[in-house]
Every structure is written in structure tokens, then in C-alpha cells.
C-alpha atoms as a PDB file:
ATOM      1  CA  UNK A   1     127.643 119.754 102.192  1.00  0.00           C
ATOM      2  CA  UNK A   2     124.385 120.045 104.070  1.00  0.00           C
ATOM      3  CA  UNK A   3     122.827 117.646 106.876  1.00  0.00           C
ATOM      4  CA  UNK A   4     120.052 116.079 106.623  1.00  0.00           C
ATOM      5  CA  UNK A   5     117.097 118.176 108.124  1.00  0.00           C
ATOM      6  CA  UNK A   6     116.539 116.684 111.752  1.00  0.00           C
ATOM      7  CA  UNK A   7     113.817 114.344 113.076  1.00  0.00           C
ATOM      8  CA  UNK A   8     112.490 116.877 114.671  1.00  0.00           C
ATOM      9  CA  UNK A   9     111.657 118.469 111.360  1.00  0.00           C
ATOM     10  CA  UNK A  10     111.384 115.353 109.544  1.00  0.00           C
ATOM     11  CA  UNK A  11     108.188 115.089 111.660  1.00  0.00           C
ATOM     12  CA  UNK A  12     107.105 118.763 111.575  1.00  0.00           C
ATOM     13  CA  UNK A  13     106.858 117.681 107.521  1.00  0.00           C
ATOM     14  CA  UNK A  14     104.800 114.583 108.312  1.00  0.00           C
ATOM     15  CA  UNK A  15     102.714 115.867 110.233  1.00  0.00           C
ATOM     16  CA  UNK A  16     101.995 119.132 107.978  1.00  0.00           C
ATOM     17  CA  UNK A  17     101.477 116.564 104.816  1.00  0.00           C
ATOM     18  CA  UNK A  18      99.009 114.389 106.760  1.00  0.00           C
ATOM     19  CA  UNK A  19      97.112 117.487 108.087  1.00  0.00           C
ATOM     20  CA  UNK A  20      96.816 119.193 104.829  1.00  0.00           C
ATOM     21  CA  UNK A  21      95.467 115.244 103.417  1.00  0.00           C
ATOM     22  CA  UNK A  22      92.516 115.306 105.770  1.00  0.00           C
ATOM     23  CA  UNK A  23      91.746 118.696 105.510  1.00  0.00           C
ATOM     24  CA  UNK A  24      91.826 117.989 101.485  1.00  0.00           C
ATOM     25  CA  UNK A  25      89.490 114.946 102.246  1.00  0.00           C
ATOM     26  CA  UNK A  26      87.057 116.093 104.847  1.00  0.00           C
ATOM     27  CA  UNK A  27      86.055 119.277 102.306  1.00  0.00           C
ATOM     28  CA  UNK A  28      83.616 116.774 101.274  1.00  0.00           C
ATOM     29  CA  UNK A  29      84.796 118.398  97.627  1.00  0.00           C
ATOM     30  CA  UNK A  30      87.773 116.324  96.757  1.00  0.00           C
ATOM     31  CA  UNK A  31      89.194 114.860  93.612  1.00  0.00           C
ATOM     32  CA  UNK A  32      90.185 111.673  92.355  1.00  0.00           C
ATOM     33  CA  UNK A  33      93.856 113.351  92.920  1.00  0.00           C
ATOM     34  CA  UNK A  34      93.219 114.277  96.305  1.00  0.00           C
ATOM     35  CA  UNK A  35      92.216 110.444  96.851  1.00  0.00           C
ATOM     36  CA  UNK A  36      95.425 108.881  95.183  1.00  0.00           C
ATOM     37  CA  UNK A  37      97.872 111.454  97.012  1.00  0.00           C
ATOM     38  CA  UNK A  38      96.453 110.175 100.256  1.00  0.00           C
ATOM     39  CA  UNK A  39      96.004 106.676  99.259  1.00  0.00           C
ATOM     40  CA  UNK A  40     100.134 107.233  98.376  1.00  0.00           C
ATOM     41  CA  UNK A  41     100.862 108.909 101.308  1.00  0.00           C
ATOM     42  CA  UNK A  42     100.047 105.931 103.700  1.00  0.00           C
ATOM     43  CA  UNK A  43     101.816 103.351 101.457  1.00  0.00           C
ATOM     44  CA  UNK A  44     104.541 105.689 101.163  1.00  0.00           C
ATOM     45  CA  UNK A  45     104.491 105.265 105.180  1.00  0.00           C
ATOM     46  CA  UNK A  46     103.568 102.120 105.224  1.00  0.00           C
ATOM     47  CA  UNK A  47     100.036 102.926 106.859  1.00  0.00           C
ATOM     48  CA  UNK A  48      97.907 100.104 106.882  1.00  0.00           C
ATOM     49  CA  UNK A  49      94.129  99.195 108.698  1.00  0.00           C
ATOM     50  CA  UNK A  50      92.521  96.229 109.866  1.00  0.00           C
ATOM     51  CA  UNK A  51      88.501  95.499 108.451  1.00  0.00           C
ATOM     52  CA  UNK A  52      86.775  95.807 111.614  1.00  0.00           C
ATOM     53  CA  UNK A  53      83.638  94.515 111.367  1.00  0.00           C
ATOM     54  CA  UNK A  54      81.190  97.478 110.659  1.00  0.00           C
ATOM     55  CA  UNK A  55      84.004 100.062 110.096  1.00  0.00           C
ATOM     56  CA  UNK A  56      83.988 101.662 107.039  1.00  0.00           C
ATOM     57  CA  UNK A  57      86.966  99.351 105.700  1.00  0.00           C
ATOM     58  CA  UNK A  58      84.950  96.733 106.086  1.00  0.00           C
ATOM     59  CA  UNK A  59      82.689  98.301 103.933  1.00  0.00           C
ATOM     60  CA  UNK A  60      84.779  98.883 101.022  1.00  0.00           C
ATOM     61  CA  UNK A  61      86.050  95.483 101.226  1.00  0.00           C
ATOM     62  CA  UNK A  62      82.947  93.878 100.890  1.00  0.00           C
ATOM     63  CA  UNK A  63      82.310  96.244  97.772  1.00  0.00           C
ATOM     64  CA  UNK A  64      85.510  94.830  96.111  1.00  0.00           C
ATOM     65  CA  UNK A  65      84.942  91.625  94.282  1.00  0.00           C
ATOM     66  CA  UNK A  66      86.676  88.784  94.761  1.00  0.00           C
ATOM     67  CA  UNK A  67      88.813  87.678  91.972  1.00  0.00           C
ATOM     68  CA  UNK A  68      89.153  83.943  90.458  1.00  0.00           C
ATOM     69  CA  UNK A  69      93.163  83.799  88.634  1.00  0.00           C
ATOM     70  CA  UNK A  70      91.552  80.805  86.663  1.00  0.00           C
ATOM     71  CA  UNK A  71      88.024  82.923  85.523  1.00  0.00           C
ATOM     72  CA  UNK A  72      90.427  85.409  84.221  1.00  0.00           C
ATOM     73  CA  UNK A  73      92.355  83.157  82.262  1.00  0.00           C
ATOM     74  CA  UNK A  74      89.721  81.327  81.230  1.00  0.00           C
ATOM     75  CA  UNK A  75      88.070  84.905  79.912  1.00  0.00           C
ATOM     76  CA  UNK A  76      90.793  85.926  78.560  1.00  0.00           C
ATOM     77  CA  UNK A  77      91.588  82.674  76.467  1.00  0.00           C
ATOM     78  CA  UNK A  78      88.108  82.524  75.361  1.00  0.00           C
ATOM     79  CA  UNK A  79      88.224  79.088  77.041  1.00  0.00           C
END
């Protein structure tokens, strides 16, 4: 039976993966695809950011509505 690949190597993988995700992104031609691998590669990793004021996170969370549970259930029970 075969080990497991090293740490070492484990990281040599990480590394190439995140490289080739940025270079994918900052072709300023990417796809929706090329979006949702990298979107899944940092939850896979469990790669998280904090909404600096300003920063571009920040940003996209203020483009992101806000969602009431209790408007959607009243929308969706016609209520």
C-alpha cells in the first residue's frame, strides 16, 4: 500500500492550485466556472476575509441585500 504524499508535497499542490486560481482570475477573461472553482477552493480551505471598510469585500457586501425570514414567508404564503 502507498503513503500518503508528504506535506511537503501536500503544499507544493496547494500552492500550484491557488496560483493557477489567480492567474485564471486576473486574465480579466474568466468564467462563471473559473469564479465558483475559486470561490470552492477557499471554503474547501476554509479561507475566509474580514469587510474592511473600503476594501472590495466591503463592497460586495453592501451590494448583497439583506434578507427578512418573515418577508419571505410572508411572499411566499401570499400573506
Amino acid at each position: 500500500m502507498e503513503k500518503k504524499a508528504s506535506e511537503d508535497r501536500f503544499n507544493l499542490l496547494h500552492n500550484l492550485l491557488t496560483e493557477a486560481h489567480i492567474r485564471a482570475l486576473e486574465g480579466e477573461e474568466y468564467t462563471a466556472a473559473d469564479l465558483k472553482a475559486a470561490a470552492d477552493w477557499l471554503h474547501k480551505n476554509d479561507i475566509s476575509g474580514v469587510a474592511v471598510e473600503g476594501s472590495p469585500l466591503d463592497n460586495l457586501r453592501h451590494l448583497v441585500p439583506v434578507i427578512n425570514p418573515d418577508d419571505v414567508k410572508r411572499a411566499v404564503n401570499g400573506a
